[in-house]
Protein backbone atom coordinates (compact mmCIF):
# COMPACT_ATOMS: atom_id res chain seq x y z
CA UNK A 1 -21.97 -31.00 -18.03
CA UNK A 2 -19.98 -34.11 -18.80
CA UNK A 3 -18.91 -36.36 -16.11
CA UNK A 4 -15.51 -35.13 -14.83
CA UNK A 5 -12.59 -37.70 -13.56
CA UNK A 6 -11.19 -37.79 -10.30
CA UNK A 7 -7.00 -37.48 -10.04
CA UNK A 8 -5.11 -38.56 -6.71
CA UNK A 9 -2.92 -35.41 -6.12
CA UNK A 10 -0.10 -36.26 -3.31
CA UNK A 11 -1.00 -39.10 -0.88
CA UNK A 12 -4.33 -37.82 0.43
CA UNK A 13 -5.54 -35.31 -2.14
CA UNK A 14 -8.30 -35.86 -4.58
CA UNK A 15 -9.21 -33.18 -7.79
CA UNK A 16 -11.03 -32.82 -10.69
CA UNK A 17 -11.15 -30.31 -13.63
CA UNK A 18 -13.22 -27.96 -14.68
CA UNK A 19 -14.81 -27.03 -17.65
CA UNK A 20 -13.19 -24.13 -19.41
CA UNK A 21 -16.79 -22.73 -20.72
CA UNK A 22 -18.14 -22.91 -17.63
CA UNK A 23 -14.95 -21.05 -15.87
CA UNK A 24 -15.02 -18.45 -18.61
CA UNK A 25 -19.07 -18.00 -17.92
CA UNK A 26 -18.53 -17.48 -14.35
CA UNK A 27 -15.35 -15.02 -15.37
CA UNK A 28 -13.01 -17.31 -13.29
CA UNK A 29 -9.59 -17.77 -13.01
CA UNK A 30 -6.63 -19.70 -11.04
CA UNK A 31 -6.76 -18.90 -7.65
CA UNK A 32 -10.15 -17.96 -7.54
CA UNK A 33 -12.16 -19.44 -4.82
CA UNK A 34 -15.30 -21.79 -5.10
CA UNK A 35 -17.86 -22.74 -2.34
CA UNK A 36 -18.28 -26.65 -2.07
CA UNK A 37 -21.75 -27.57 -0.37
CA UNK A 38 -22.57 -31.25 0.56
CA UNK A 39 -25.74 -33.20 0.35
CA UNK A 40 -25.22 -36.98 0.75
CA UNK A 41 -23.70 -37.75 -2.12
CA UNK A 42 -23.82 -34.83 -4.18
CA UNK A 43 -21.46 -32.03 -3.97
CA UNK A 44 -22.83 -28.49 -4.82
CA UNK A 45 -19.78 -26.02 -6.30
CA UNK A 46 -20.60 -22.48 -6.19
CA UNK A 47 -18.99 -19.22 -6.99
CA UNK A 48 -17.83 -17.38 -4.02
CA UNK A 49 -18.72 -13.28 -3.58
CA UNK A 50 -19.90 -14.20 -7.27
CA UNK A 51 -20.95 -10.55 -7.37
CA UNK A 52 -17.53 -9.09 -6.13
CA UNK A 53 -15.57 -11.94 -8.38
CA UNK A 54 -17.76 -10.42 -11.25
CA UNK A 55 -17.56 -7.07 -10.79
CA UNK A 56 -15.89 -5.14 -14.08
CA UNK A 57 -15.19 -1.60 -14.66
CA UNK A 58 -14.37 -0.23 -18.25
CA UNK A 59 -11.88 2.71 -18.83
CA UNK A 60 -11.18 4.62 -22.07
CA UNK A 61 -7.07 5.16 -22.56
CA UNK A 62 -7.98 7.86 -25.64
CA UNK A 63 -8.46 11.36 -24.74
CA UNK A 64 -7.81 11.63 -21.36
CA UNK A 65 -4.91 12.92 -19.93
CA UNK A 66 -2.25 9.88 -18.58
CA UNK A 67 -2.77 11.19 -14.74
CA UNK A 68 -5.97 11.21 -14.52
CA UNK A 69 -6.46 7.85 -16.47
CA UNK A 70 -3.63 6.47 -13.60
CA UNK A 71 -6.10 8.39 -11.27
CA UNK A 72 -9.14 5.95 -12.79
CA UNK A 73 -7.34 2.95 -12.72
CA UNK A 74 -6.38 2.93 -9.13
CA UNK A 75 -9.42 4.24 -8.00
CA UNK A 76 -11.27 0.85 -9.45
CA UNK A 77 -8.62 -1.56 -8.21
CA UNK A 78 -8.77 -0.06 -4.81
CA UNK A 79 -12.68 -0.20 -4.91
CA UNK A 80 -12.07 -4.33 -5.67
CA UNK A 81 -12.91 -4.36 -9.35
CA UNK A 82 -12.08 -7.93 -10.45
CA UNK A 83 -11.44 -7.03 -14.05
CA UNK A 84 -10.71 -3.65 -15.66
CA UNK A 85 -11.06 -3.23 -19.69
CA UNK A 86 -8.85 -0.69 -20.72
CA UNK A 87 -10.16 0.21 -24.73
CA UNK A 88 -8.42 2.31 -26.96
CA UNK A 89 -8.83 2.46 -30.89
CA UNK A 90 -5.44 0.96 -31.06
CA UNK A 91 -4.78 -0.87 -27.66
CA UNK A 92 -1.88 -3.04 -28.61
CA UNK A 93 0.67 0.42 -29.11
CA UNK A 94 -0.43 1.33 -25.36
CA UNK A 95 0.75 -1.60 -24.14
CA UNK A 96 4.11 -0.65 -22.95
CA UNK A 97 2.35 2.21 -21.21
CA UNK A 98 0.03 0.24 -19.76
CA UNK A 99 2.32 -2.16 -18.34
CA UNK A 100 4.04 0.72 -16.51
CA UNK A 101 1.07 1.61 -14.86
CA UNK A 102 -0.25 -1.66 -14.02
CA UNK A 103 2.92 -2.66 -11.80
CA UNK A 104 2.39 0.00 -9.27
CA UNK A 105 -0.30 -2.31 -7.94
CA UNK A 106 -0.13 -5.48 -6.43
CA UNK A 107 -1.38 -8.89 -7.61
CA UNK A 108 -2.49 -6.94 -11.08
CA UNK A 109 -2.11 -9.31 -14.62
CA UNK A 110 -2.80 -8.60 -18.31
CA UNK A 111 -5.15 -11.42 -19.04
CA UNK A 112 -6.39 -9.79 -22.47
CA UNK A 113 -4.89 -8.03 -25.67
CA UNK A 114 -6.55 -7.36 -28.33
CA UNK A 115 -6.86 -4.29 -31.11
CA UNK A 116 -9.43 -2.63 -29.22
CA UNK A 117 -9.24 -2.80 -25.72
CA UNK A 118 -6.71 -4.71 -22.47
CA UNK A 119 -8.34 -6.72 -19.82
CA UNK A 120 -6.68 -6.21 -16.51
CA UNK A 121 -7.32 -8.78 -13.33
CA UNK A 122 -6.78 -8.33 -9.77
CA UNK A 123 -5.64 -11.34 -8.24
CA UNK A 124 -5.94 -10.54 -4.71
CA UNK A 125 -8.69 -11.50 -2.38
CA UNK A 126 -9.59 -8.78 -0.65
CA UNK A 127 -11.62 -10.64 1.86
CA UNK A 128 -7.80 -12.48 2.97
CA UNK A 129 -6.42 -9.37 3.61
CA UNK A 130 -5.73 -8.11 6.98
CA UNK A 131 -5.49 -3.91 7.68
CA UNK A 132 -3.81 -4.12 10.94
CA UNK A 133 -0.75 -7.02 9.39
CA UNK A 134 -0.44 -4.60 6.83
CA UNK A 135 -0.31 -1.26 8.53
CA UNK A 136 2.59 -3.07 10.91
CA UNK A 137 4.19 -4.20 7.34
CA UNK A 138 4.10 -0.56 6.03
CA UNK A 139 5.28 0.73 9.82
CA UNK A 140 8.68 -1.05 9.20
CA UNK A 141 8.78 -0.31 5.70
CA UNK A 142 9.23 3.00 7.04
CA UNK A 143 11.89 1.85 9.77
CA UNK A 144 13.77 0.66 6.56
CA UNK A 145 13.60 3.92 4.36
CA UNK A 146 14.85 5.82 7.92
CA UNK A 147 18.19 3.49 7.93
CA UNK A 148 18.64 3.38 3.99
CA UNK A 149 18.10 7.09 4.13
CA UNK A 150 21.37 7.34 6.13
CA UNK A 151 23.27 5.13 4.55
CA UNK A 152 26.20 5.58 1.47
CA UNK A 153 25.27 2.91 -0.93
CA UNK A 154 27.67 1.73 -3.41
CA UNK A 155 26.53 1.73 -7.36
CA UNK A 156 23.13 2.88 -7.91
CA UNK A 157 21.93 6.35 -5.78
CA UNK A 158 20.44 6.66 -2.62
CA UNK A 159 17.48 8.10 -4.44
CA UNK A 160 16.90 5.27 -6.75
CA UNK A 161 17.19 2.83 -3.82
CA UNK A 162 14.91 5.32 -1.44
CA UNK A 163 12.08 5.23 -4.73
CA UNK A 164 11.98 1.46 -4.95
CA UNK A 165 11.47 1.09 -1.44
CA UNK A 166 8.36 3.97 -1.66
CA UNK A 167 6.78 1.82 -3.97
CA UNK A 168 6.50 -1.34 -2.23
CA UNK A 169 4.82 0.97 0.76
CA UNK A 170 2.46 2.43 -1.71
CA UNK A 171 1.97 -1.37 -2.88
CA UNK A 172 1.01 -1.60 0.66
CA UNK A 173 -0.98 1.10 1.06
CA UNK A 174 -3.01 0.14 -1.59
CA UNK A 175 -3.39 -3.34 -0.54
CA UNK A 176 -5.21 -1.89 3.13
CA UNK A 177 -7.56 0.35 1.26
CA UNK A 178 -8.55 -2.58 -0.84
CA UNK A 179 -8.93 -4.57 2.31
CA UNK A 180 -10.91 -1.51 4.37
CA UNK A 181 -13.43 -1.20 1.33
CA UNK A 182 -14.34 -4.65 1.11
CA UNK A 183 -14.71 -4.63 4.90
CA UNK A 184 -17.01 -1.31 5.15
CA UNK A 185 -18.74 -3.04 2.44
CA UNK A 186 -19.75 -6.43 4.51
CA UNK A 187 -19.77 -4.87 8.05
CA UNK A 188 -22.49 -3.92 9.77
CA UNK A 189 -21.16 -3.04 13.30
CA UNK A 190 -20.97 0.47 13.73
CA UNK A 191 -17.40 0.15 16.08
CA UNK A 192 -15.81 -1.66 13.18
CA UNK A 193 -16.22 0.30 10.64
CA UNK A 194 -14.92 2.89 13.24
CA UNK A 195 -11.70 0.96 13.79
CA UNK A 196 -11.34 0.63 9.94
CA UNK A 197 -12.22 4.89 9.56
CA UNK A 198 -9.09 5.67 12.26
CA UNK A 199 -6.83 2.35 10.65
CA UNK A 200 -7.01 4.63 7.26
CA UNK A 201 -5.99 7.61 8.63
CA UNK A 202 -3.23 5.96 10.35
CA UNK A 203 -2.31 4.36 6.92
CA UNK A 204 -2.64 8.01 5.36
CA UNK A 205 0.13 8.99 7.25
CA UNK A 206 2.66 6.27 7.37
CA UNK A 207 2.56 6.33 3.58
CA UNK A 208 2.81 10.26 3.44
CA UNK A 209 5.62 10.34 5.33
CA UNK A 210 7.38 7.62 3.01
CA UNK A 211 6.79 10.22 0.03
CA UNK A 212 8.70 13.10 2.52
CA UNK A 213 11.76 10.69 3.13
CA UNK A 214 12.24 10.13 -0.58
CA UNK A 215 12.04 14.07 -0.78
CA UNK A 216 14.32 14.58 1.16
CA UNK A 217 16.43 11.34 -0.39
CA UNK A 218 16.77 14.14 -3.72
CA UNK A 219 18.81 16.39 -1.28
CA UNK A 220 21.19 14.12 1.21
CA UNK A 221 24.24 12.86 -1.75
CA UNK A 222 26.12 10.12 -0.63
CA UNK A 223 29.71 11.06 1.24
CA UNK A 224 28.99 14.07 1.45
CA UNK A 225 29.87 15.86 4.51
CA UNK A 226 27.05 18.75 4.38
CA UNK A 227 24.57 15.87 4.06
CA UNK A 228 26.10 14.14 7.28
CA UNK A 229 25.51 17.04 8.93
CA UNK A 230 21.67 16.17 8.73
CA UNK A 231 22.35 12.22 10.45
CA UNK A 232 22.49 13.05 13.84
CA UNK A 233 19.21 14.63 13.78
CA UNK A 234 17.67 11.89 11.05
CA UNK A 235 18.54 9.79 14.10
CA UNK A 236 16.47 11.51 16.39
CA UNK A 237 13.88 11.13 14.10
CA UNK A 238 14.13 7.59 13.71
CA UNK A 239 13.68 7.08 17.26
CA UNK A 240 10.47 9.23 17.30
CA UNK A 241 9.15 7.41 14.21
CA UNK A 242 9.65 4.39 16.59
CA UNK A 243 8.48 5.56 19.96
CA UNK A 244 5.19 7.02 17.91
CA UNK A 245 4.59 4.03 16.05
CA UNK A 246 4.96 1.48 19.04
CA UNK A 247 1.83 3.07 20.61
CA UNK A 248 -0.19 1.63 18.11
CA UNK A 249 0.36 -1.59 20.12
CA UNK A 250 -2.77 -2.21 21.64
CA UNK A 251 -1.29 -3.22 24.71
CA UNK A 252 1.18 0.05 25.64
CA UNK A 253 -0.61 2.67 27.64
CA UNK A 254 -1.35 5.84 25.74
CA UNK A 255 -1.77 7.97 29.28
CA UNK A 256 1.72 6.97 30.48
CA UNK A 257 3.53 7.94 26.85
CA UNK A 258 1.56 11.15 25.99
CA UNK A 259 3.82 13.37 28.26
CA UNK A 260 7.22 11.89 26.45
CA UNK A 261 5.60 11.77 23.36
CA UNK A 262 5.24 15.81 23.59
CA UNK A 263 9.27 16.13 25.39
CA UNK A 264 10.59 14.01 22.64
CA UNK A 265 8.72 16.43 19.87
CA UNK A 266 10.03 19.96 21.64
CA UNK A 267 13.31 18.61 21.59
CA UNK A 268 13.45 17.95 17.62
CA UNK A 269 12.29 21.01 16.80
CA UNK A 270 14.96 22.69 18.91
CA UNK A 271 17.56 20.38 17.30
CA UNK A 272 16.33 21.24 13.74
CA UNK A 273 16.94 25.06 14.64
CA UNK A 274 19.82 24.50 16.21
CA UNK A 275 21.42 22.56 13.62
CA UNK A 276 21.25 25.64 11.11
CA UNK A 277 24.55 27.30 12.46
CA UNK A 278 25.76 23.58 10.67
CA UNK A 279 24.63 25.13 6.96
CA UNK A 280 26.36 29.00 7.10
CA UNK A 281 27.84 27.49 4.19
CA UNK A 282 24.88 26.45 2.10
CA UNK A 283 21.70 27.62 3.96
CA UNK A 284 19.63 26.43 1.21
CA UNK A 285 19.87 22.78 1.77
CA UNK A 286 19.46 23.63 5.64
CA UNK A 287 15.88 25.51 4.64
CA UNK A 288 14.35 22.90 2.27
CA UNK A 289 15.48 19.41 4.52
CA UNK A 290 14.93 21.44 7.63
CA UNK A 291 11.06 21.99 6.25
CA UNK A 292 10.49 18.38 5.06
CA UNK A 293 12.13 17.01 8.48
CA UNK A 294 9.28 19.50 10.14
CA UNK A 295 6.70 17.98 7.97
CA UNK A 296 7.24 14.37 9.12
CA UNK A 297 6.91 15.79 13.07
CA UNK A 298 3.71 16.82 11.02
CA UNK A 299 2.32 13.58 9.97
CA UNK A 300 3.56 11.98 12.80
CA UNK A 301 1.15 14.46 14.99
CA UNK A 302 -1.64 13.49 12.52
CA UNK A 303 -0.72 9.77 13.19
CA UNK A 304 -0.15 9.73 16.58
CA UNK A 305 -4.15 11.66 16.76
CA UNK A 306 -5.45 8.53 14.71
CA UNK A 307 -4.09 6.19 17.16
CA UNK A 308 -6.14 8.07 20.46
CA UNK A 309 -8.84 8.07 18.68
CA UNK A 310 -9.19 4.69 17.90
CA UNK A 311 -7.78 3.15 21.28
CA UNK A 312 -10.41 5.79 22.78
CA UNK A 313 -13.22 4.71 20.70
């Protein structure tokens, strides 16, 4: 390798470039990381997690149904593939497609087109990421889509605004699974990967209850009065969602919040049941928002169970 020149960079910053052979050997990119190892007056520079940074997955677009290619593609970005090839016998007329289903995940760029296949790269480091930031990120995503939920908006529907903010959770979501595969790949303590096993279920069900607000987003029309009807009760809710939540807080007391956790759930379910003298006028809206709001109390149980178990562990 030819000697390389040292640039100043700001008052107290030194760099020097790289060769682009050697990055495109090593399959490396901006933002990637490298290892610098000293030795008098040599420096060593290594690839860091070379394995991980080179680790590339190949998925055919042709004959396969769209889903279960989406299915594919997640499933190797969430196990930390660096690059994905995507071939196809004409690549370049997928594109569009392609590009749809590559901005559901975070951090995710086209880096390659060409007739036959598209290289995808993640640019996250999964090693930088941190589950329990995350799950509190995704914890008042959902405080968000509770208050938005209840809201008139003015141009675009409450839907539409509801979906958008569902997708940055899922972006989320995805984002701690990345982050709890890489660590249950490099742990070796049996009570972390533990804490990582109950962290995913809590995960599970913070982002399934995201999908059962925008369900019930289809139903609740903005001004409308039979939709109003449902506030009072979303409000309850809301306050549940919080009360639950907070007890993932290592430092609240599960013992002392178990008995109002169970008061505060009796009492929704009698104020879902009682609010269907409300709907004598259109009983179906009561019956399909009145089983979604019932399925949230759901996942919230299955949350709440996650959270003993791992402040039990």
């Amino acid at each position: 390798m030819e000697p390389r020149k040292i640039i100043q960079f700001g008052n107290s910053s030194y760099v020097i470039t790289l060769q682009q052979d050697w990055m495109k050997e090593n399959n490396l990119d901006k933002g990637d990381k490298l290892n610098v190892t000293e030795s008098g007056e040599t420096l060593i520079l290594s690839v860091a997690n070379k394995e991980k940074t080179q680790k590339m997955a190949e998925i055919s677009f042709d004959d396969i149904p769209l889903k279960l290619f989406n299915k594919e593609l997640i499933s190797y970005y969430l196990k930390n593939f660096k690059y994905i090839k995507i071939k196809s016998e004409n690549a370049i007329e997928k594109l569009e497609q392609i590009r749809v289903l590559k901005d559901k995940l975070s951090s995710v760029e086209i880096t390659e087109i060409t007739e036959d296949y598209i290289m995808l790269k993640d640019l996250t480091s999964p090693e930088e990421l941190d589950v329990k930031k995350l799950t509190i990120e995704i914890v008042n995503m959902g405080k968000i889509l509770f208050t938005e939920l209840k809201k008139s908006t003015e141009g675009k529907s409450k839907y539409f605004l509801i979906t958008n903010l569902d997708k940055n959770i899922n972006k989320l979501t995805f984002l701690a699974y990345k982050a709890i595969n890489y660590n249950l790949d490099v742990w070796k303590n049996p009570a972390e990967v533990k804490d990582t096993h109950h962290l995913r279920m809590i995960i599970s069900s913070l982002e399934a209850i995201g999908d059962i607000v925008k369900r019930i987003a289809r139903y609740l029309k903005d001004d409308d009065e039979t939709s109003k009807k449902f506030y009072r009760i979303l409000d309850e809710i809301e306050n549940y969602y919080d009360f639950v939540t907070g007890l993932i807080d290592p430092e609240i007391d599960l013992d002392e919040n178990l008995k109002a956790y169970l008061d505060k759930k009796q009492s929704l379910l009698k104020s879902i049941d009682f609010a269907r003298e409300d709907f004598n006028d259109n009983l179906n809206l009561y019956l399909v928002v009145s089983q979604l709001l019932k399925d949230i109390l759901g996942k919230v149980d299955s949350l709440l169970l996650a959270v003993i178990d791992l402040k039990c562990k």
